[in-house]
Protein backbone atom coordinates (compact mmCIF):
# COMPACT_ATOMS: atom_id res chain seq x y z
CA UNK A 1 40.29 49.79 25.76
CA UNK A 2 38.47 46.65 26.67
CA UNK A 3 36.44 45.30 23.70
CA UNK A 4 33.98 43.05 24.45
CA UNK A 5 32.83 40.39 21.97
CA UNK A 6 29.90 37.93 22.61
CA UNK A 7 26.08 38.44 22.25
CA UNK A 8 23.98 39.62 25.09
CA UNK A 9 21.23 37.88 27.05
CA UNK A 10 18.20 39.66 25.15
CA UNK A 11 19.31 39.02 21.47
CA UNK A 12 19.99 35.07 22.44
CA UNK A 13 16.43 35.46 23.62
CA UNK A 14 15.37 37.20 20.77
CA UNK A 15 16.94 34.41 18.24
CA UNK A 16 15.58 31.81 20.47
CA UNK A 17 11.99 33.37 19.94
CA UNK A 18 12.41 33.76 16.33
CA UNK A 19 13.36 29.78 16.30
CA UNK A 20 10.51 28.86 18.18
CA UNK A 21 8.05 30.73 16.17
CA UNK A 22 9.29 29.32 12.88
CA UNK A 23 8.50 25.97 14.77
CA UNK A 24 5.46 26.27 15.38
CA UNK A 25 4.49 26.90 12.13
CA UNK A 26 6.87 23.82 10.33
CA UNK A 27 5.91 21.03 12.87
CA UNK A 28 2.19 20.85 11.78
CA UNK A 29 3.20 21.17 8.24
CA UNK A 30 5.50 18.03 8.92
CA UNK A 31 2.87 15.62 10.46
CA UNK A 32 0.36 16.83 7.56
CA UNK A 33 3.35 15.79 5.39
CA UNK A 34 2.97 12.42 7.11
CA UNK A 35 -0.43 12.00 6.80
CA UNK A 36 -0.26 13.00 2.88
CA UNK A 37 2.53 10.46 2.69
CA UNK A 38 0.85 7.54 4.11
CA UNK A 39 -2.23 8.11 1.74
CA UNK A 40 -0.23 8.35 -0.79
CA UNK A 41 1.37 5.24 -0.06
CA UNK A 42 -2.02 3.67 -0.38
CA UNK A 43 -3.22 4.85 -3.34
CA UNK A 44 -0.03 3.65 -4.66
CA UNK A 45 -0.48 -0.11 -2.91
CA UNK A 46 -3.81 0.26 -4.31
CA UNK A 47 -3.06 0.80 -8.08
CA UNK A 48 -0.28 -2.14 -7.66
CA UNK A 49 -3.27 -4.51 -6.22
CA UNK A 50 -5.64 -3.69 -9.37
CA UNK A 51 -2.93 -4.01 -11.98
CA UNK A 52 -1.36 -7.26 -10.60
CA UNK A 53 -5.42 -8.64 -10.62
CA UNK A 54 -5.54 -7.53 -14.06
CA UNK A 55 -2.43 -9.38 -15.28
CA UNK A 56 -2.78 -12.36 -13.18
CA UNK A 57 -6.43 -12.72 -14.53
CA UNK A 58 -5.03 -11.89 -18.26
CA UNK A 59 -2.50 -14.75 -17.63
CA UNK A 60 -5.07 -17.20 -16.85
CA UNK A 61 -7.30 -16.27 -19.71
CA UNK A 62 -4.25 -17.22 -21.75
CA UNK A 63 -3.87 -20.43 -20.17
CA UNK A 64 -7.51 -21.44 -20.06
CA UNK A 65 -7.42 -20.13 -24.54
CA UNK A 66 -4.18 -23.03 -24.58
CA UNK A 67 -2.04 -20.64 -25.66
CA UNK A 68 0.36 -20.94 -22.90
CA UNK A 69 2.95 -23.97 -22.99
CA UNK A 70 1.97 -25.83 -19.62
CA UNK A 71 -1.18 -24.23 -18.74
CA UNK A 72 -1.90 -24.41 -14.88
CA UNK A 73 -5.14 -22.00 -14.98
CA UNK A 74 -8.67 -23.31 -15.04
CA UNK A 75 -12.10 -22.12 -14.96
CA UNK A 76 -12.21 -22.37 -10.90
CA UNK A 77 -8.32 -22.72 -9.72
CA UNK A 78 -5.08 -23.37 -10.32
CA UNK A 79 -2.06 -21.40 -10.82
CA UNK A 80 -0.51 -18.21 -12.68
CA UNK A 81 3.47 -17.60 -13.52
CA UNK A 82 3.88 -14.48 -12.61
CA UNK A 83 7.81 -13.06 -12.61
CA UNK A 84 8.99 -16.82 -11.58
CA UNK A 85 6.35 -16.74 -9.00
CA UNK A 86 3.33 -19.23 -8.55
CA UNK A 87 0.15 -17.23 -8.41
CA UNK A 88 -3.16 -19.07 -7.15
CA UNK A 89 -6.19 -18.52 -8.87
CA UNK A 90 -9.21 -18.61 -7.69
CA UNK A 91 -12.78 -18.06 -10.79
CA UNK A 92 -9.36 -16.40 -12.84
CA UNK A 93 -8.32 -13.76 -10.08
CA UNK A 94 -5.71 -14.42 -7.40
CA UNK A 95 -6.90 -15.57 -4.16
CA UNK A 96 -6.58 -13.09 -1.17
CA UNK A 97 -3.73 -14.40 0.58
CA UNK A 98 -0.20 -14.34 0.62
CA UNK A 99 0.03 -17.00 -2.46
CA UNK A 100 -2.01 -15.30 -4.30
CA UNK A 101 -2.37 -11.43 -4.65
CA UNK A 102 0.17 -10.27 -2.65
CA UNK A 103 2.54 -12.54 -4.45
CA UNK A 104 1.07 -10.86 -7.66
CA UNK A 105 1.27 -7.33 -6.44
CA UNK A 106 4.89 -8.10 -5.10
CA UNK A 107 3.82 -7.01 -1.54
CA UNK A 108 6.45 -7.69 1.19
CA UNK A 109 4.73 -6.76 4.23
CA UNK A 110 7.85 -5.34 6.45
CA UNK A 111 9.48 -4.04 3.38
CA UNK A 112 6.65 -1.92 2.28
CA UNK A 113 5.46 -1.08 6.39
CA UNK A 114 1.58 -2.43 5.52
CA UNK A 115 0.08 -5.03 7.97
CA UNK A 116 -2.19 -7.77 5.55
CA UNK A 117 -4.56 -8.80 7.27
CA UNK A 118 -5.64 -12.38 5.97
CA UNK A 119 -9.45 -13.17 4.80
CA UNK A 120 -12.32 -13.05 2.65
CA UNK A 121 -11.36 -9.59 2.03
CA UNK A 122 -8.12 -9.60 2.90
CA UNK A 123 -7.19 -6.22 4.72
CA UNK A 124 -4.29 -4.16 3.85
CA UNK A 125 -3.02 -1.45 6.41
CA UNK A 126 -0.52 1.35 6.14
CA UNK A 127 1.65 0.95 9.52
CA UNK A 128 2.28 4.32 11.59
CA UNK A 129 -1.10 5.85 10.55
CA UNK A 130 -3.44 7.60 13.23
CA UNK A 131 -5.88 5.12 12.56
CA UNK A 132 -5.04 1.85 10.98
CA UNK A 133 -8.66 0.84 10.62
CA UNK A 134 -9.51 4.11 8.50
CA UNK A 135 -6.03 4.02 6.51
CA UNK A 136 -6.26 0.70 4.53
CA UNK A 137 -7.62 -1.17 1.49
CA UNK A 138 -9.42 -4.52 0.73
CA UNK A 139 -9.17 -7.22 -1.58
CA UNK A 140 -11.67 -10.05 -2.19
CA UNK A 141 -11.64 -12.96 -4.45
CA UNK A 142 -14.88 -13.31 -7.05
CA UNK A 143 -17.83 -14.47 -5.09
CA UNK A 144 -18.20 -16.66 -8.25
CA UNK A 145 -16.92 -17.76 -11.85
CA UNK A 146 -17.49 -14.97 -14.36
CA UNK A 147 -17.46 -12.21 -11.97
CA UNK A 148 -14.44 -10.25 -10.85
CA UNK A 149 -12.53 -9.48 -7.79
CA UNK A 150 -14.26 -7.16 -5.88
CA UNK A 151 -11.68 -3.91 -4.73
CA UNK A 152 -12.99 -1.13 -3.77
CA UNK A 153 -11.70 2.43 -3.33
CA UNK A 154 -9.19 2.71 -0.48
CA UNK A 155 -9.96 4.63 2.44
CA UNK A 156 -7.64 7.47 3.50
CA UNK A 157 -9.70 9.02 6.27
CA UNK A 158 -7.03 8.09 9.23
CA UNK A 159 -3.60 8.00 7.34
């Protein structure tokens, strides 16, 4: 009595089709996952970029009243403690560069995988999206004093 153990040619093929079909339905689900994550991501960046404005400008509000010890704030420029870091100012919101409100909003650009794109609005990008140009967000400094930085909506179209 020979038993044979093993499995034979059509149920590896069966199992095989089984595993391909559940494939085909997970992989999309995955790079939709992606896509969700990334504009998540920026909504996220976003909120961090509007609070850190908020607080910077509160801070130099407070400097400009005298309440502060050593205040470094003015009307048009200066400077904002913010955690131990020097925040410029710019018409009491940080400027958009690297000194100013992504020093606020604690942005490290490889850490958190966004390119910044420098200018008058400064650019932020989510890295790995479809389209960088249609996953990002903007920052720009008030055109003038007693306005206030200008920030508008992200847009998620391409993450």
């Amino acid at each position: 009595m020979n038993e044979q153990r093993g499995f034979t040619l059509i149920e590896l093929v069966v199992v095989i089709s089984i595993i391909g079909i559940l494939a085909a339905f997970a992989v999309p689900r995955y790079v939709n996952m992606q896509s969700q994550s990334r504009a998540a991501k920026l909504a996220s960046i976003y909120g961090t970029v509007r609070s850190a404005a908020a607080l910077a400008s509160a801070a130099c509000r407070v400097d400009q009243a005298g309440v502060s010890v050593s205040p470094t704030c003015t009307l048009d420029a200066g400077t904002v403690n913010m955690d131990g870091l020097a925040v410029t100012m710019r018409f009491g919101y940080p400027t958009a560069d690297g000194t100013g409100i992504v020093s606020a909003a604690q942005l490290n650009p490889q850490a958190d995988q966004v390119n910044v794109i420098a200018g008058n609005p400064m650019v932020i990008q989510i890295r790995g999206a479809a389209d960088p140009g249609t996953c990002q967000m903007t920052y720009q400094e008030p055109p003038a004093r007693g306005q206030a930085a200008i920030i508008p909506a992200p847009t998620t179209i391409g993450c």
